[in-house]
Structure formats: C-alpha cells, structure tokens
N, C-alpha and C. Protein backbone atom coordinates (compact mmCIF):
# COMPACT_ATOMS: atom_id res chain seq x y z
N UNK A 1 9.34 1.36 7.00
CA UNK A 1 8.92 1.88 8.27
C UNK A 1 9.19 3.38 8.36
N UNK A 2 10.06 3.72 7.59
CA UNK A 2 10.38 5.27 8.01
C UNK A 2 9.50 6.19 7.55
N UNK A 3 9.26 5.27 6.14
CA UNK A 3 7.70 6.11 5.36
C UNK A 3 6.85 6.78 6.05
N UNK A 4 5.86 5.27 6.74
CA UNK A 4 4.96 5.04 7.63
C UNK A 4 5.60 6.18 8.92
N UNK A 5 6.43 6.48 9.41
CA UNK A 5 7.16 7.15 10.44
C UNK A 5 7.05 8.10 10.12
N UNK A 6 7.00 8.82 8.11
CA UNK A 6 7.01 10.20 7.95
C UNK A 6 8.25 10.79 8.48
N UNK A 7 9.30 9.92 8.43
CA UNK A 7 11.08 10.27 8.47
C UNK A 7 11.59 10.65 6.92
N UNK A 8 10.86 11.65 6.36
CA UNK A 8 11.73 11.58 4.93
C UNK A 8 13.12 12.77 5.34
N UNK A 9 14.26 12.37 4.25
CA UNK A 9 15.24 13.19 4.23
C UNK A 9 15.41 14.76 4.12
N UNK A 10 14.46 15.30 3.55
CA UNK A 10 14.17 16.46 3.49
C UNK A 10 13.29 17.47 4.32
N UNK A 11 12.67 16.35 4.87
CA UNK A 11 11.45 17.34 6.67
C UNK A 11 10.28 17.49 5.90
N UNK A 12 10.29 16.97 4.76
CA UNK A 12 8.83 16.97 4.24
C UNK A 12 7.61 16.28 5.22
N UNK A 13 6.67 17.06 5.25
CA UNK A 13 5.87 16.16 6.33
C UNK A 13 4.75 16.86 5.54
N UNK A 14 3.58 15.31 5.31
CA UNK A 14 2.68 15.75 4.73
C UNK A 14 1.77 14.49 4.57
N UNK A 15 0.60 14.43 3.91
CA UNK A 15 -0.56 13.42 4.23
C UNK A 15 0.22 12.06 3.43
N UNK A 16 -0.05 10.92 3.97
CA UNK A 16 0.59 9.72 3.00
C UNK A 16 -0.77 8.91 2.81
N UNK A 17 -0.94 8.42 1.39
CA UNK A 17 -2.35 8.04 0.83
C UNK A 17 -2.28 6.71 0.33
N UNK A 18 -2.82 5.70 0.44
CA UNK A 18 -2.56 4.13 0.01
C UNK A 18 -3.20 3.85 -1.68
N UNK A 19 -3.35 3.40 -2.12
CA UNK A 19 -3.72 3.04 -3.24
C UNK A 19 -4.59 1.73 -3.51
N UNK A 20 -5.76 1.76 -3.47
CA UNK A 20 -5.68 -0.07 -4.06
C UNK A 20 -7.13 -0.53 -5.60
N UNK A 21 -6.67 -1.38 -6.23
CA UNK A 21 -7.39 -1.58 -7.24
C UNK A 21 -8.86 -2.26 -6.83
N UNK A 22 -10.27 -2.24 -7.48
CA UNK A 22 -11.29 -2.83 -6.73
C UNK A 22 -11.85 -2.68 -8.56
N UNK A 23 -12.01 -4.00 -8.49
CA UNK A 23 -12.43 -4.40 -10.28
C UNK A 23 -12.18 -2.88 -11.12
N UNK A 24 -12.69 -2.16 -11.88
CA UNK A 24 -12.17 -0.92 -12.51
C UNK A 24 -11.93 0.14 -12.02
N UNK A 25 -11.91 0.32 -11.02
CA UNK A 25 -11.25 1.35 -10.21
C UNK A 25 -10.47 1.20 -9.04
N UNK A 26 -9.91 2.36 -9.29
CA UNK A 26 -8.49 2.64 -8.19
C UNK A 26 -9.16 3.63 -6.98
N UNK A 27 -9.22 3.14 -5.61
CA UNK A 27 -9.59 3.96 -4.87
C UNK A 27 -8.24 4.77 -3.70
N UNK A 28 -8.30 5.48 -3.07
CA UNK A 28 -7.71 6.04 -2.00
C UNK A 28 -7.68 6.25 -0.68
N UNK A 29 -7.04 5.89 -0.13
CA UNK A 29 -7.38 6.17 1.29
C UNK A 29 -6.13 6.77 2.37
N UNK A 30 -6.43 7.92 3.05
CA UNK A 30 -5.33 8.71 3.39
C UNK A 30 -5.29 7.60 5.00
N UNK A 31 -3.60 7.27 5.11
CA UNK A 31 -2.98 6.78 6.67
C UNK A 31 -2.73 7.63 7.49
N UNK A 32 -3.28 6.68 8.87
CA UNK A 32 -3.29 7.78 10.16
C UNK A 32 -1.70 8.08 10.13
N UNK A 33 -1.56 9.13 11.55
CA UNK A 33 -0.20 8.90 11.84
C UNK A 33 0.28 8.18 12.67
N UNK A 34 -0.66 7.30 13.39
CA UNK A 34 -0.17 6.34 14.27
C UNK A 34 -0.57 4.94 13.71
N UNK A 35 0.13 3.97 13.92
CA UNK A 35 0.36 2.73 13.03
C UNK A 35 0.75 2.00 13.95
N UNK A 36 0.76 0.41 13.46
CA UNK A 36 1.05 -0.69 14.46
C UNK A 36 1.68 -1.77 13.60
N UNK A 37 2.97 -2.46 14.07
CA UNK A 37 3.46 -3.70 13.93
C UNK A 37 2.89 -4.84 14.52
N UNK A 38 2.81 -5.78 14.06
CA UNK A 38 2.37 -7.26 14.41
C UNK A 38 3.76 -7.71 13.83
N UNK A 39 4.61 -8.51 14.85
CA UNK A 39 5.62 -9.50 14.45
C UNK A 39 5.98 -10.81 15.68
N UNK A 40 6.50 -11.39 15.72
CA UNK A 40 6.91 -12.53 16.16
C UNK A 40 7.89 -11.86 17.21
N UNK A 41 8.03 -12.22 18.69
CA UNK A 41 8.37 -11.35 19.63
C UNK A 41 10.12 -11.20 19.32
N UNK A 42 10.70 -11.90 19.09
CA UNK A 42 11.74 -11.84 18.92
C UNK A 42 12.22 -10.38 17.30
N UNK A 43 11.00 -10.51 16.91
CA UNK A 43 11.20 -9.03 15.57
C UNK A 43 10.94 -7.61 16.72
N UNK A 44 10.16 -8.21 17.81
CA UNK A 44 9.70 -7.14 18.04
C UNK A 44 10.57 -6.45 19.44
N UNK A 45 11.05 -7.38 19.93
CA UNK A 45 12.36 -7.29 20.65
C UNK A 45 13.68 -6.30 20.44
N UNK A 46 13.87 -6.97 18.84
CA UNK A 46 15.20 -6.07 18.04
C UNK A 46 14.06 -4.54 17.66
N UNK A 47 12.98 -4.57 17.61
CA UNK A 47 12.69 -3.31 17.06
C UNK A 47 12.68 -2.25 18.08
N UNK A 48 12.17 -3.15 20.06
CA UNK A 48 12.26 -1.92 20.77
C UNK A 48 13.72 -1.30 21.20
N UNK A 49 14.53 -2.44 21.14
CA UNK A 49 15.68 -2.28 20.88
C UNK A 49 16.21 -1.24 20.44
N UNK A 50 16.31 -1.03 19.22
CA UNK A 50 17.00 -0.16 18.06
C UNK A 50 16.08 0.94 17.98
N UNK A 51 14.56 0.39 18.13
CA UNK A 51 12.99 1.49 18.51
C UNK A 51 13.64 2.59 16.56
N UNK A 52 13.31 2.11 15.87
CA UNK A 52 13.86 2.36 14.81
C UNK A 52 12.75 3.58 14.40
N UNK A 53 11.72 2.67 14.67
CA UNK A 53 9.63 3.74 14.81
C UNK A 53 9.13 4.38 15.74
N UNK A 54 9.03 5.78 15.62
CA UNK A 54 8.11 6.70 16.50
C UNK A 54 6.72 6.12 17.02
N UNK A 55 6.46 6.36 15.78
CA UNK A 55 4.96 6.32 16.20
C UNK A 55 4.00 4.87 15.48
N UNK A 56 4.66 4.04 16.22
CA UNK A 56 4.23 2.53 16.02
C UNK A 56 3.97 2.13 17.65
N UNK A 57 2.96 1.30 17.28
CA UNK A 57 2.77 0.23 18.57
C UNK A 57 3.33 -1.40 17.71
N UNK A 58 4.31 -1.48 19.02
CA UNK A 58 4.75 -3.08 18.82
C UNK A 58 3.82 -4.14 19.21
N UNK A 59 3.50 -5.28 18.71
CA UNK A 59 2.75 -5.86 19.34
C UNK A 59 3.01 -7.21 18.67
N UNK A 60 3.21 -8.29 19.74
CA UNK A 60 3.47 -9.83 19.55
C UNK A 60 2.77 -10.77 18.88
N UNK A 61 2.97 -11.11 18.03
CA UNK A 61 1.74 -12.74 17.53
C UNK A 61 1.44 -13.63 19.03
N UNK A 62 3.20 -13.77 19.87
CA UNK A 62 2.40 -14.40 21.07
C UNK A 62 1.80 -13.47 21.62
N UNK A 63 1.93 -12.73 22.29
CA UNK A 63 0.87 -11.54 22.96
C UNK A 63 -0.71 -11.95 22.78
N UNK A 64 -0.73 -12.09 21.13
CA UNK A 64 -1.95 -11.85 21.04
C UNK A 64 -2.74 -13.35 21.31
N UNK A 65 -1.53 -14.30 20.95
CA UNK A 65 -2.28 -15.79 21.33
C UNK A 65 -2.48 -15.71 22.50
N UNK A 66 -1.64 -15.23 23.72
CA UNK A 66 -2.30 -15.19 24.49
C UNK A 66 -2.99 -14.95 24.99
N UNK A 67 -3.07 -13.73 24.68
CA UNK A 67 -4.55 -12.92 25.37
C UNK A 67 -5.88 -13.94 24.79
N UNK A 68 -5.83 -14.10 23.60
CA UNK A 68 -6.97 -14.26 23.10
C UNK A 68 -7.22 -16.03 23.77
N UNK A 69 -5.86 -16.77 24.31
CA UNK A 69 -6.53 -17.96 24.67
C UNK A 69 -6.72 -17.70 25.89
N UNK A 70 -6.49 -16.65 26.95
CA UNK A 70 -6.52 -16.91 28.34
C UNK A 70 -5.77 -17.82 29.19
N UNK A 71 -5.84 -17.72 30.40
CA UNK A 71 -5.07 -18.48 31.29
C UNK A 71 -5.26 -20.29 31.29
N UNK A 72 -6.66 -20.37 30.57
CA UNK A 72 -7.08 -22.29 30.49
C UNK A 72 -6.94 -22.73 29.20
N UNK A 73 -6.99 -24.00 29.10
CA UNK A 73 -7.21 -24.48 28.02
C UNK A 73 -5.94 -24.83 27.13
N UNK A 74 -5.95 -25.81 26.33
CA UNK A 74 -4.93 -26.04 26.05
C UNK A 74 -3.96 -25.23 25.67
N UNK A 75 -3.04 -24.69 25.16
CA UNK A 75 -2.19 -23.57 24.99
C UNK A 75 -2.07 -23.54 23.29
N UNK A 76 -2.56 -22.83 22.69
CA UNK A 76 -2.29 -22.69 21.01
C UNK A 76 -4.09 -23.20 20.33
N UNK A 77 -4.60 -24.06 21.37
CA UNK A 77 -5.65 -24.35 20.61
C UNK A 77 -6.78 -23.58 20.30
N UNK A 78 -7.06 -22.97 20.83
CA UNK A 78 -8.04 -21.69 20.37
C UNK A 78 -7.73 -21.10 19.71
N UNK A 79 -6.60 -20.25 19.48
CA UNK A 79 -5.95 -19.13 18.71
C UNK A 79 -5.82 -19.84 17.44
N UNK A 80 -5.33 -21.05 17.64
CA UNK A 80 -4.85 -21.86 16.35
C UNK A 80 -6.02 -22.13 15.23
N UNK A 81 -7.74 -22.83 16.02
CA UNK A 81 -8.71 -22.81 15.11
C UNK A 81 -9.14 -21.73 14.86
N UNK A 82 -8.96 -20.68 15.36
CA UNK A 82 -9.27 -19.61 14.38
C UNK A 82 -8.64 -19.47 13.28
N UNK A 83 -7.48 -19.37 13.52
CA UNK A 83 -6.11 -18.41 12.51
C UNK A 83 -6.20 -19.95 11.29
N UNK A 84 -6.77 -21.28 11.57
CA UNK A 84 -7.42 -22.65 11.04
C UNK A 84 -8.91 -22.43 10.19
N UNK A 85 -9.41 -21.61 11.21
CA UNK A 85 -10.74 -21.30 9.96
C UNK A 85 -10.80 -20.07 8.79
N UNK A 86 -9.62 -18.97 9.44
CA UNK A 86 -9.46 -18.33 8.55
C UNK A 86 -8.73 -18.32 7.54
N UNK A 87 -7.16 -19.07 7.44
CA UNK A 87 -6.54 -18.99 6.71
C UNK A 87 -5.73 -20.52 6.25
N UNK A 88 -6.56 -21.32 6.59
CA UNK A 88 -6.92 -22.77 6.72
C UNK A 88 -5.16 -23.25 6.81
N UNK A 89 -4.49 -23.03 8.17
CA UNK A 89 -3.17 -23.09 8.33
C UNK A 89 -3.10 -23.61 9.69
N UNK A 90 -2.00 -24.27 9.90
CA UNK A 90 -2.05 -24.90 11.33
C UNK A 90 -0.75 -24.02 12.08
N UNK A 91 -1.29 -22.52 12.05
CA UNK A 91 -0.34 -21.61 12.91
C UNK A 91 0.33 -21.84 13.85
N UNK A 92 -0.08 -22.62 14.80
CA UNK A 92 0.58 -22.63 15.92
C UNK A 92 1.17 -23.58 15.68
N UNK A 93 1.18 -25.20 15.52
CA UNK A 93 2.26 -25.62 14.99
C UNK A 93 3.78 -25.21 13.98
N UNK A 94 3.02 -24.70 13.29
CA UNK A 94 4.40 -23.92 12.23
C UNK A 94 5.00 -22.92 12.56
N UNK A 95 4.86 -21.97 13.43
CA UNK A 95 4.80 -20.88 14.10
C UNK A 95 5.20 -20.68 15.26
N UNK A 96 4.39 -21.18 16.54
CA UNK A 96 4.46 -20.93 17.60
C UNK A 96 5.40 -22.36 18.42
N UNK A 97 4.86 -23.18 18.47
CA UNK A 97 5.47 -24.62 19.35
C UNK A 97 7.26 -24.50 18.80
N UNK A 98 7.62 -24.11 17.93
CA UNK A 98 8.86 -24.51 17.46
C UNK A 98 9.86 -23.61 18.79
N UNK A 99 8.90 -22.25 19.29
CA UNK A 99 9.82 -21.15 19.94
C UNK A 99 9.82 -21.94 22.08
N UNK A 100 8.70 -22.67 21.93
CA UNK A 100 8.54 -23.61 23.13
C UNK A 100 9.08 -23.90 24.31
C-alpha cells in the first residue's frame, strides 16, 4: 500500500508503471494516483482506523452487495448469482452469511 501511496523513504515521487505479459509480449501501463481498496468491512474498518493510505478509497464487499441488491429481495441473492456466474462460487454463502 505505501507503494501505491507513493510513501517511499527517500521523497522520491515519480510515475509508478505495472507490467503484464500478453502471449509474447510484455506491455505497460502507467497507475493513477488515486486508487481503491475492496475488502471485507471489518479490513476496512482497521484500515480507516490506522487510515495507513492517502489516497485510497475504502470500499466494502458488503457495501457493494448492498447497493447492488437494493432494499428487496432476498438478501445475498442477486449479488451472489452474479459473483455465481462469474466466478462460479457461492460468495455469499462462504463469505457473507457467516458475518450475519
């Protein structure tokens, strides 16, 4: 995180560039300076906490179930067949119901 924060020990401040392989080549791509966490509210709790990151937005896995299921409907089931069609996982069971 401090990377991403651009907290190095020395006050170096300067562009930070990602790397990734795509069949024979290596491409690049330079990171903004503003960045975002996705964690489980309780990570994200201790982080505003301690607020360890400048320039991060915190943001909840529940947060986002919620928003995305709205005020009706069963609670986990929408969010769940998605996060079910994409990553063929039963998220909210393994995940979410346990914190209940």
């Amino acid at each position: 995180m401090s990377i991403l924060d651009r907290r190095f020990p020395d006050g170096t401040v300067g562009d930070l560039c990602a790397s990734y392989a795509t069949d024979a080549t290596v491409q690049s791509v330079k990171l903004t300076e503003t960045w975002f966490v996705i964690a489980r509210q309780k990570v994200i709790q201790k982080l505003e906490d301690d607020r360890p990151v400048s320039k991060a937005q915190l943001i909840s896995i529940e947060s986002i179930v919620e928003t995305y299921e709205g005020k009706t409907g069963v609670r986990g089931q929408k969010f769940n067949s998605l996060v079910g069609r994409l990553l063929d996982i039963d998220f909210y069971n393994s995940w979410i119901i346990d914190e209940a």
